[in-house]
C-alpha atoms as a PDB file:
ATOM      1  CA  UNK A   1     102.072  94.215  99.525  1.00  0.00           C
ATOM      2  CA  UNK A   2     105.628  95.413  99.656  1.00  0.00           C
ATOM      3  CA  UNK A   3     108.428  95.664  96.751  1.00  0.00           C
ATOM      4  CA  UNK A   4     110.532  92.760  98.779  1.00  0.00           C
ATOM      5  CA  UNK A   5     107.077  90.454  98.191  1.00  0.00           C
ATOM      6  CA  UNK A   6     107.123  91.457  94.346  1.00  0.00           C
ATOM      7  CA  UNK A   7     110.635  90.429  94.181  1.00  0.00           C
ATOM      8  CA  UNK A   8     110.302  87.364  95.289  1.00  0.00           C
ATOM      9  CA  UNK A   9     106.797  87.047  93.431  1.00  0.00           C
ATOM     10  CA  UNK A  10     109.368  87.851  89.758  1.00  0.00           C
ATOM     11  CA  UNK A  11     111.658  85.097  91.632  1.00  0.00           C
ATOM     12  CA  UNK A  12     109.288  82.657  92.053  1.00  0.00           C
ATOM     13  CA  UNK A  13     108.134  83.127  88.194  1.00  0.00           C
ATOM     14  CA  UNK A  14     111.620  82.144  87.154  1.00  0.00           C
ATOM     15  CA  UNK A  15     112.672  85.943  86.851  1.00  0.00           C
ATOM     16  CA  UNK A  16     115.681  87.341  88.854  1.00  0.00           C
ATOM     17  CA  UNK A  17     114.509  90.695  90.285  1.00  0.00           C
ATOM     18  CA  UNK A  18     115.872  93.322  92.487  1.00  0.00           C
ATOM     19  CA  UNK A  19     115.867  96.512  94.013  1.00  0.00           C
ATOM     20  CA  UNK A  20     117.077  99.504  91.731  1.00  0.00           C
ATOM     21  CA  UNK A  21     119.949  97.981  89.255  1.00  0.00           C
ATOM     22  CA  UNK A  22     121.948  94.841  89.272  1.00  0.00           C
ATOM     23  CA  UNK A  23     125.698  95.384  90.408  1.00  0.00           C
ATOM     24  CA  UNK A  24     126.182  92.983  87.887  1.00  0.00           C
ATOM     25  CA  UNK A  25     123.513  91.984  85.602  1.00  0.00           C
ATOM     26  CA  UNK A  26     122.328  88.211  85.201  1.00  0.00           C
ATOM     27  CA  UNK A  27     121.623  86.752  81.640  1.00  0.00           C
ATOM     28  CA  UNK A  28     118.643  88.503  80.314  1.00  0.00           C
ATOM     29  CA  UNK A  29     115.595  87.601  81.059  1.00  0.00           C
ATOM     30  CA  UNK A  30     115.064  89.473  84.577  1.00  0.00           C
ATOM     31  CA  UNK A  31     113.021  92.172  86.301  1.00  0.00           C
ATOM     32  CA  UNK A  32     114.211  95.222  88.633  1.00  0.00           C
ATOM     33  CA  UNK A  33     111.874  96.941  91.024  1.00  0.00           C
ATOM     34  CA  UNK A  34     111.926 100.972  92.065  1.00  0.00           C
ATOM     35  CA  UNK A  35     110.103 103.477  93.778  1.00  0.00           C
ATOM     36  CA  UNK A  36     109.272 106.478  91.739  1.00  0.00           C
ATOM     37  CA  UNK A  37     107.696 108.560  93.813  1.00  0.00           C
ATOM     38  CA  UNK A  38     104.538 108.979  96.528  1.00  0.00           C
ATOM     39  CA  UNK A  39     100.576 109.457  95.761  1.00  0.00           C
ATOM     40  CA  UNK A  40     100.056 109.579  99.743  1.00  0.00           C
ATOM     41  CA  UNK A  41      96.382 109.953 100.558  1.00  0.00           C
ATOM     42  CA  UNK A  42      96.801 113.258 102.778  1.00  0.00           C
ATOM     43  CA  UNK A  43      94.082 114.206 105.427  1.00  0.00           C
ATOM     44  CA  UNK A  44      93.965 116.731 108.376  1.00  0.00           C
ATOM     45  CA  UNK A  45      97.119 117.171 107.801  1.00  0.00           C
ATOM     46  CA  UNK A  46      98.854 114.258 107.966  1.00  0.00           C
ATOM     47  CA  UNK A  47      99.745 111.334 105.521  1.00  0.00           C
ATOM     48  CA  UNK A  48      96.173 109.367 106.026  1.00  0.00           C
ATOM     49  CA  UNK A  49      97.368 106.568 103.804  1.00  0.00           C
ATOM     50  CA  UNK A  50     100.590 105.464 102.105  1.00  0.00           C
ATOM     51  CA  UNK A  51     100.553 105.012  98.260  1.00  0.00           C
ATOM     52  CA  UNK A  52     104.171 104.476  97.162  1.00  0.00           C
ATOM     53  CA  UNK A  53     104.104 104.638  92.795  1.00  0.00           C
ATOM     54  CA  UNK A  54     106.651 101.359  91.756  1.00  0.00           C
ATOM     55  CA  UNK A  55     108.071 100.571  88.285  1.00  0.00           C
ATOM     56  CA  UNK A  56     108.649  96.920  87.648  1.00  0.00           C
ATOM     57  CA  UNK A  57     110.999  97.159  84.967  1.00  0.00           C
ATOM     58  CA  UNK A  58     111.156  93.571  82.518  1.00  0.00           C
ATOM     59  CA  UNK A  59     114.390  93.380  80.183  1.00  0.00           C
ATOM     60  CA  UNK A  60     114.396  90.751  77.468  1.00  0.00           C
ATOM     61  CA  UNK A  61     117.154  90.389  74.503  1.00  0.00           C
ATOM     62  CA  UNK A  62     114.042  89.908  72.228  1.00  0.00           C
ATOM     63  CA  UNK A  63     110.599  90.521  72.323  1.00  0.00           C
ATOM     64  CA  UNK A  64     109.167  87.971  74.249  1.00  0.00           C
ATOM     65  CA  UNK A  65     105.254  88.091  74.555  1.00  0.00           C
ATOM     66  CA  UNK A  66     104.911  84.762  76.911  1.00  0.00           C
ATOM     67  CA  UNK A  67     107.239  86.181  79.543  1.00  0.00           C
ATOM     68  CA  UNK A  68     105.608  89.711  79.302  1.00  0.00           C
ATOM     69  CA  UNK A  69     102.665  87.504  80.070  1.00  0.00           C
ATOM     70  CA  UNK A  70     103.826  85.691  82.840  1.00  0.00           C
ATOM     71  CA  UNK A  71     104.686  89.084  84.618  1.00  0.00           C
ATOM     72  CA  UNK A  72     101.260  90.553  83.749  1.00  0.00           C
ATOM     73  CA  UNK A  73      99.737  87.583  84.978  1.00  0.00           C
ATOM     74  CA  UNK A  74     101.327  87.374  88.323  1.00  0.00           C
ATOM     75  CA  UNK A  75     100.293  91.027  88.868  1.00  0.00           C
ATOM     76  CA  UNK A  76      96.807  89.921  87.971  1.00  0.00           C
ATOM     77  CA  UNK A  77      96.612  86.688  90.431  1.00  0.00           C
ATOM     78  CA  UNK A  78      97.501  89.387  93.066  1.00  0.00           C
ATOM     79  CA  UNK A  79      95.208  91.931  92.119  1.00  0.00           C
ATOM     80  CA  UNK A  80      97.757  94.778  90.879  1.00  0.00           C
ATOM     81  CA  UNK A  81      96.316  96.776  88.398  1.00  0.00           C
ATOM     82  CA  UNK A  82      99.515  98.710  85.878  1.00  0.00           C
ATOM     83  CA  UNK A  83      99.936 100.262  83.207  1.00  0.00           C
ATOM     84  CA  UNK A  84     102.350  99.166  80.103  1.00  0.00           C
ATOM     85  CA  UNK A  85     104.764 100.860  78.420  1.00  0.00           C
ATOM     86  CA  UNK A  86     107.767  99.601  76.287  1.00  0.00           C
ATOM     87  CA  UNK A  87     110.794 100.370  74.735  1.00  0.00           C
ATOM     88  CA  UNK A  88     114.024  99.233  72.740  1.00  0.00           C
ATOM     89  CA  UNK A  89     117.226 100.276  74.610  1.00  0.00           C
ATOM     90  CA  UNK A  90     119.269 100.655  71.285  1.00  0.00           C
ATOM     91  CA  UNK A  91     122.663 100.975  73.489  1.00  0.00           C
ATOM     92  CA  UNK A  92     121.988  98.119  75.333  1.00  0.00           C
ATOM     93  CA  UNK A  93     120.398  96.129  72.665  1.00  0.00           C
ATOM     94  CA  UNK A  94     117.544  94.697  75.006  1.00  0.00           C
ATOM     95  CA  UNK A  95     113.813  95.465  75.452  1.00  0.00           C
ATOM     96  CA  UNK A  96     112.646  97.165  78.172  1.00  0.00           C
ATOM     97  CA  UNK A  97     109.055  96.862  79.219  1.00  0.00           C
ATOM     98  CA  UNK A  98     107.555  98.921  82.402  1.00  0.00           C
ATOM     99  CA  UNK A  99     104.899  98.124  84.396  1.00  0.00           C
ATOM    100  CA  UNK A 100     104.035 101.111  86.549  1.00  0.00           C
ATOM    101  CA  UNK A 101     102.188  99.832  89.701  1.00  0.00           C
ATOM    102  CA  UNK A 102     101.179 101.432  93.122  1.00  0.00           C
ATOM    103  CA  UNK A 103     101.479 100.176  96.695  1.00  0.00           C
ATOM    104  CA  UNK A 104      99.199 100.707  99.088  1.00  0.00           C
ATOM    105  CA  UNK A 105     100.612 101.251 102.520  1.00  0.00           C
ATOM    106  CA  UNK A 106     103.714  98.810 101.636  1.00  0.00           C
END
């Protein structure tokens, strides 16, 4: 799988996603995608296997347990294990929960 197919996987849950950041942001709720960094499987020297580390990011103006559901749920149906973390962006007066994720040779 490849971050382009989770977007439009977030897209075809009903939750605008892209790459990085919005240039403008739509009305809350929506998702953004981003690589983090690489867990590359290394052998004889080489790169043996690509593992790129993701974080879908979900931003809600309230803490919203069905949508965090629907996300979670996707990544489920598609066999994406993740781990949780959330937070309350005081300055931006949203909720931010992160789904870190890994893809494998996408």
């Amino acid at each position: 799988m490849t971050y382009m197919e989770i977007i439009a996987g977030m897209e075809s849950i009903g939750l605008p996603c892209v790459y990085h950041k919005w240039p403008k942001a739509p009305p809350l709720p929506y998702t953004v995608i981003f690589h983090t960094d690489n867990g590359d499987m290394t052998a004889d020297n080489h790169n043996y296997l690509e593992i790129g580390n993701y974080q879908l990011e979900l931003y809600t103006a309230i803490k919203h347990p069905p949508t965090e559901k629907k996300v979670e749920q996707w990544l489920k149906d598609h066999r994406m294990p993740y781990d949780k973390t959330e937070v309350f962006l005081d300055s931006e007066d949203m909720f931010q929960v992160v789904y870190e994720i890994q893809l494998i040779g996408g």
